[in-house]
C-alpha atoms as a PDB file:
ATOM      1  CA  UNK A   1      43.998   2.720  31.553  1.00  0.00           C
ATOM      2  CA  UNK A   2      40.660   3.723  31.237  1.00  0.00           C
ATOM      3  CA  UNK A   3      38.617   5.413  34.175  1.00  0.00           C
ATOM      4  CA  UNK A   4      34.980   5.333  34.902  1.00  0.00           C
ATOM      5  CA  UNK A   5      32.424   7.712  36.213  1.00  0.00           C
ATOM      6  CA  UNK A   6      32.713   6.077  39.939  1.00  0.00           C
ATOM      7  CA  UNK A   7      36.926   6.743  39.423  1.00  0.00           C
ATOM      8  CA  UNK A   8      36.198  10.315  38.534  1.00  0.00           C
ATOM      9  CA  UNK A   9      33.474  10.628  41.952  1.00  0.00           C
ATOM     10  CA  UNK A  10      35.856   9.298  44.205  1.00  0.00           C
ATOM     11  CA  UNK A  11      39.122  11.549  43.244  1.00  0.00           C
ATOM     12  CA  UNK A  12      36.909  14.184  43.509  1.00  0.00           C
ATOM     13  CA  UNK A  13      35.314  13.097  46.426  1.00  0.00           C
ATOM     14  CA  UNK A  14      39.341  12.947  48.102  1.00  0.00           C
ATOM     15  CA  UNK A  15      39.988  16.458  46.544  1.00  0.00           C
ATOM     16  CA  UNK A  16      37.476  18.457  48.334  1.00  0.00           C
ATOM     17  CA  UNK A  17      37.086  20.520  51.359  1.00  0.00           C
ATOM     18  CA  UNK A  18      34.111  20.287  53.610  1.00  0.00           C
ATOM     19  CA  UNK A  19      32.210  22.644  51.707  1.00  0.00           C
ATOM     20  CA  UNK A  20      32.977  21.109  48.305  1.00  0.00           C
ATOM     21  CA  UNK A  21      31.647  17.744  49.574  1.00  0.00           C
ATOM     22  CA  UNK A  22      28.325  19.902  50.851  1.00  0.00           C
ATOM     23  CA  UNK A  23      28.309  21.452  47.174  1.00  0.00           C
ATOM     24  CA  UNK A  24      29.270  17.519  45.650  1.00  0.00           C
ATOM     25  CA  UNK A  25      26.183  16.533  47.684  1.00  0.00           C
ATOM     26  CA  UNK A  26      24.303  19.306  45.759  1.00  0.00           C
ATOM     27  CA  UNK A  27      25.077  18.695  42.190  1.00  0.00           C
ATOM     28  CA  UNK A  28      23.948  14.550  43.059  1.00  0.00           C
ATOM     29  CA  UNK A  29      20.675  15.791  44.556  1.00  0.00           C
ATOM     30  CA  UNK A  30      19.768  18.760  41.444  1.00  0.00           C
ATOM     31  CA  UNK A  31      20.463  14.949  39.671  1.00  0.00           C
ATOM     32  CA  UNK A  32      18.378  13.204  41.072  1.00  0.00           C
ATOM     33  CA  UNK A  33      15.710  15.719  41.004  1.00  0.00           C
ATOM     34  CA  UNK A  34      16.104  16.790  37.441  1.00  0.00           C
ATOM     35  CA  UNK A  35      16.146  12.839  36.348  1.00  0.00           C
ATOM     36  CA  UNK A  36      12.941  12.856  38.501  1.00  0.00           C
ATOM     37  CA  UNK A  37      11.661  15.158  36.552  1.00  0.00           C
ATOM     38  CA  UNK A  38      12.640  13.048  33.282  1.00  0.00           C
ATOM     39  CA  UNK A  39      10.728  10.106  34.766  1.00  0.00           C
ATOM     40  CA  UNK A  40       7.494  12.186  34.729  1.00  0.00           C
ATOM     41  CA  UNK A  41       7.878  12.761  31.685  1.00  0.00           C
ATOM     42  CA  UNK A  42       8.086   9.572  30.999  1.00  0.00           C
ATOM     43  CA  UNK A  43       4.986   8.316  32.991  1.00  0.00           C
ATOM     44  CA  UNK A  44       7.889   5.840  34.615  1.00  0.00           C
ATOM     45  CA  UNK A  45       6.722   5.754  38.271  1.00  0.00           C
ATOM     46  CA  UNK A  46       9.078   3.238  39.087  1.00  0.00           C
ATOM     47  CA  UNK A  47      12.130   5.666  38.289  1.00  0.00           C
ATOM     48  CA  UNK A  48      10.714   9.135  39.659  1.00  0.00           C
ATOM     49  CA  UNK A  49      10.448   6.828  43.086  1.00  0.00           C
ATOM     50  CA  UNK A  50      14.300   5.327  42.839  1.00  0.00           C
ATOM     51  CA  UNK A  51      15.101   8.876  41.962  1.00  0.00           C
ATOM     52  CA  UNK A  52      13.644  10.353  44.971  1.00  0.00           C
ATOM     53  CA  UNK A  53      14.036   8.198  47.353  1.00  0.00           C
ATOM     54  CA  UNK A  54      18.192   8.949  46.506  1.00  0.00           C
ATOM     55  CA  UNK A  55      17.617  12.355  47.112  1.00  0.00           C
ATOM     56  CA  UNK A  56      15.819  11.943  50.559  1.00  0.00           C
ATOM     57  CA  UNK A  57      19.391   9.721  51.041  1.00  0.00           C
ATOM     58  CA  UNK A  58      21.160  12.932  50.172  1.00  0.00           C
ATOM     59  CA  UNK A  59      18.875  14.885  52.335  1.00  0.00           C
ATOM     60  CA  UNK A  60      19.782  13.166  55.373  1.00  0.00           C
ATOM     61  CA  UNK A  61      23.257  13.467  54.579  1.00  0.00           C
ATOM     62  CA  UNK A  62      23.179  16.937  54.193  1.00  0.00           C
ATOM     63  CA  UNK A  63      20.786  17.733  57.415  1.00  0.00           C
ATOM     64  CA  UNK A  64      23.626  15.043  59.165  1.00  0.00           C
ATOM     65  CA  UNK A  65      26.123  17.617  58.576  1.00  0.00           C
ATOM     66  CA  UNK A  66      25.018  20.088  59.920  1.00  0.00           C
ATOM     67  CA  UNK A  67      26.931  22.019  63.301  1.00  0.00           C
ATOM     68  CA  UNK A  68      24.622  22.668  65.674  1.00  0.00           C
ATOM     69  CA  UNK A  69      27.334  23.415  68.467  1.00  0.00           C
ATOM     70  CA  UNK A  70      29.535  25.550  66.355  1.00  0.00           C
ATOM     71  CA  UNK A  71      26.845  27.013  64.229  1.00  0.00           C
ATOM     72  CA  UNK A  72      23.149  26.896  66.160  1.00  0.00           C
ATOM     73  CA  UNK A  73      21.589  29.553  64.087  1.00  0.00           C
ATOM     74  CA  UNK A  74      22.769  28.292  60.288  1.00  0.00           C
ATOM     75  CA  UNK A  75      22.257  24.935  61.895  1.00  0.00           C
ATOM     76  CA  UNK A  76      18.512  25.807  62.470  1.00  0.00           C
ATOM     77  CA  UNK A  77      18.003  27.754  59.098  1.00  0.00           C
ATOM     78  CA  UNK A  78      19.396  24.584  57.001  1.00  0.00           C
ATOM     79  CA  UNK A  79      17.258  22.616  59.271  1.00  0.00           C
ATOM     80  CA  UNK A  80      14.486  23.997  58.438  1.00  0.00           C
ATOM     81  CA  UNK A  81      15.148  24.253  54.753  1.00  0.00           C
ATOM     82  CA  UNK A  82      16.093  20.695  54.489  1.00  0.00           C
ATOM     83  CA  UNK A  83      12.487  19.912  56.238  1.00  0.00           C
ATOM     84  CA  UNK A  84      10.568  21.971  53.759  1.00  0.00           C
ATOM     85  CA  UNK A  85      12.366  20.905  50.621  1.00  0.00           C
ATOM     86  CA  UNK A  86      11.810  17.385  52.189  1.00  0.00           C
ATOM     87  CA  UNK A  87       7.572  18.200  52.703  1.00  0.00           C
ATOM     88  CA  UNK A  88       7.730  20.322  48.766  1.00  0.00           C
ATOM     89  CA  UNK A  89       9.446  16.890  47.436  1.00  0.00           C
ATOM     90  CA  UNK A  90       7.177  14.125  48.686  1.00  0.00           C
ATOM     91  CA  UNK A  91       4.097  16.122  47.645  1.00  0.00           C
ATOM     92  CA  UNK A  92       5.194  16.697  44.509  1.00  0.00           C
ATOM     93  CA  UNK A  93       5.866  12.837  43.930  1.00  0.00           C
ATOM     94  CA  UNK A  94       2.467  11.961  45.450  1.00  0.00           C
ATOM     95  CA  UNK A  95       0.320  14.659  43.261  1.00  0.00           C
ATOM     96  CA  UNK A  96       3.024  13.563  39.935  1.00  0.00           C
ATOM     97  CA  UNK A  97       3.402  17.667  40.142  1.00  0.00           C
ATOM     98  CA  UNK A  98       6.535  18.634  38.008  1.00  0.00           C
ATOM     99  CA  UNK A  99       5.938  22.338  38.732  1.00  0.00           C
ATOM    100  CA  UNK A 100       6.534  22.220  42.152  1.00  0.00           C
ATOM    101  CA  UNK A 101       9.800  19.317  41.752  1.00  0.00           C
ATOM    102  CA  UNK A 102      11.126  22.176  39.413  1.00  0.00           C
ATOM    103  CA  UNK A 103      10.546  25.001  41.936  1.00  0.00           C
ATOM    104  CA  UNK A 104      12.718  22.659  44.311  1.00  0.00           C
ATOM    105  CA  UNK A 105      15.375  21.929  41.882  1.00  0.00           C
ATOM    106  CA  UNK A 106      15.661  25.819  41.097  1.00  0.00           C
ATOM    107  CA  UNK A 107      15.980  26.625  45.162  1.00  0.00           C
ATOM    108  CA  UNK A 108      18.806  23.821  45.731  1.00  0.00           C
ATOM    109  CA  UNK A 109      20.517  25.377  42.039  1.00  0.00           C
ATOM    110  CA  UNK A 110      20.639  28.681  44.351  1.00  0.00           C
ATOM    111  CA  UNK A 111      21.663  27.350  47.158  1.00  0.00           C
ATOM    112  CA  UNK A 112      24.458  25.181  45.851  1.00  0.00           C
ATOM    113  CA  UNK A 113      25.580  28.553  44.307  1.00  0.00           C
ATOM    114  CA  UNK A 114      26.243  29.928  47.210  1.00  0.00           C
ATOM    115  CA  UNK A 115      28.079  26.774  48.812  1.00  0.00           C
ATOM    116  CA  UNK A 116      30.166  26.897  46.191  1.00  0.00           C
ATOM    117  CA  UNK A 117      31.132  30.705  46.078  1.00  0.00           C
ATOM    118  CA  UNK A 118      32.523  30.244  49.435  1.00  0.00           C
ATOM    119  CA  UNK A 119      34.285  26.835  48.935  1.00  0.00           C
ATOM    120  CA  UNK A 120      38.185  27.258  50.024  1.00  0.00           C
ATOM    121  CA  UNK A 121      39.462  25.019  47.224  1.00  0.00           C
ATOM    122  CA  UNK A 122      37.947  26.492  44.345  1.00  0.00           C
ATOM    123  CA  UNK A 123      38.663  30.333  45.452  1.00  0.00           C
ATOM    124  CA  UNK A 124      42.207  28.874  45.542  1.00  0.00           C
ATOM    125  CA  UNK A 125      44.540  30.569  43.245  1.00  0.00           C
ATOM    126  CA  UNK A 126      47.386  28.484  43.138  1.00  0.00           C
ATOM    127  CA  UNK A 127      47.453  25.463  41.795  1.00  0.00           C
ATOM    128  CA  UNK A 128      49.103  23.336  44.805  1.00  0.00           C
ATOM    129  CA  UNK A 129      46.588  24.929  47.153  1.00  0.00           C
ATOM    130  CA  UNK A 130      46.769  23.195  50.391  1.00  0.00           C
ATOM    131  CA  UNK A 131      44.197  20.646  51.339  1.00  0.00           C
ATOM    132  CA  UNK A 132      41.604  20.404  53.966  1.00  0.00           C
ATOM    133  CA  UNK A 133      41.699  17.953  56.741  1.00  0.00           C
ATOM    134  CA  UNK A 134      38.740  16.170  55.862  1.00  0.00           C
ATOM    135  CA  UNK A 135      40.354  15.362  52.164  1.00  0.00           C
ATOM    136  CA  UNK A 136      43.946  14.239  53.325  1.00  0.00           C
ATOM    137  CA  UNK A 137      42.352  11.781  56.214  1.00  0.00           C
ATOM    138  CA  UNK A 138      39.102  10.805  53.739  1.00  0.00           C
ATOM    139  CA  UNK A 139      36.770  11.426  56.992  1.00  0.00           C
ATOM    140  CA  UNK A 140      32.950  11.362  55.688  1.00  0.00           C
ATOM    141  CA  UNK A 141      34.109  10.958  51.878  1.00  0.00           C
ATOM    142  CA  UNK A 142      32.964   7.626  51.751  1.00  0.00           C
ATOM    143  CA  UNK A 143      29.293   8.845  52.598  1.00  0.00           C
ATOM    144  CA  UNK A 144      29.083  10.523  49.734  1.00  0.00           C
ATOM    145  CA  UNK A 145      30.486   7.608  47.491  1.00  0.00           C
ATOM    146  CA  UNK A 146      28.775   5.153  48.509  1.00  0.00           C
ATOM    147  CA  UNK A 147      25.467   7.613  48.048  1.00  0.00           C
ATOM    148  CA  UNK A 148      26.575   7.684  44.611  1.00  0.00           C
ATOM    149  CA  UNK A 149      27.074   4.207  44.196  1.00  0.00           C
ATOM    150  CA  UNK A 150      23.777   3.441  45.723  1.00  0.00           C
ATOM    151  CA  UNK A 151      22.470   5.053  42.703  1.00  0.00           C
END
């Protein structure tokens, strides 16, 4: 039996905790950005806008998660973040400015570092760690793969 890319997104989709969907969500959008980037350098217009326009999707699935009743103040600062990158993103694509899309890809690279330092299934140390809610019910995993699928 042979397994594709979409096979290997969704059992790791069904694997993760909350936070290793937010870091999932990361790696897709650094993607999209960096094949963005690859467009411009291509002079393919068409593409950079597909690419984008996926990672304004992702965007709004990230800002969608965010707890502003158990977390107001991290809430806010992702917020915020989310609305800048958003701005730093669009004007890039409207001036064709690579500089700035790689300034943007190198922020979210730091960012999703730090998402994933804290995720509770990778710091695991056994191998049968125990699972998160979210992954044994699939809750909000099928955002993210159909995100990818809509790709």
């Amino acid at each position: 039996m042979t397994y594709d890319r979409k096979d290997y997104l969704q059992a790791e989709v069904a694997g993760a905790s909350p936070v290793g969907l937010v870091v999932l969500l990361y790696d897709r959008l650094i993607m999209d950005l960096t094949r963005a980037l690859a467009a411009i350098d291509r002079g393919d217009i068409e593409a950079r806008a597909g690419e984008l326009n996926h990672a304004f999707l992702i965007l709004g699935q990230l800002e969608g998660s965010l707890d502003a009743e158990h977390a107001p103040e991290s809430a806010q600062t992702q917020a915020l973040f989310y609305n800048m990158a958003r701005s730093k993103i669009l004007e890039a694509h409207l001036k064709t400015d690579r500089k700035l899309l790689e300034q943007q890809v190198a922020l979210f690279n730091e960012v999703r570092s730090a998402w994933e330092q804290i995720d509770p299934v990778r710091k695991a140390k056994t191998p049968l760690a125990p699972t998160l809610p979210i992954a044994a019910t699939g809750e909000g995993n099928e955002e993210l793969a159909s995100l990818d699928a809509s790709a």
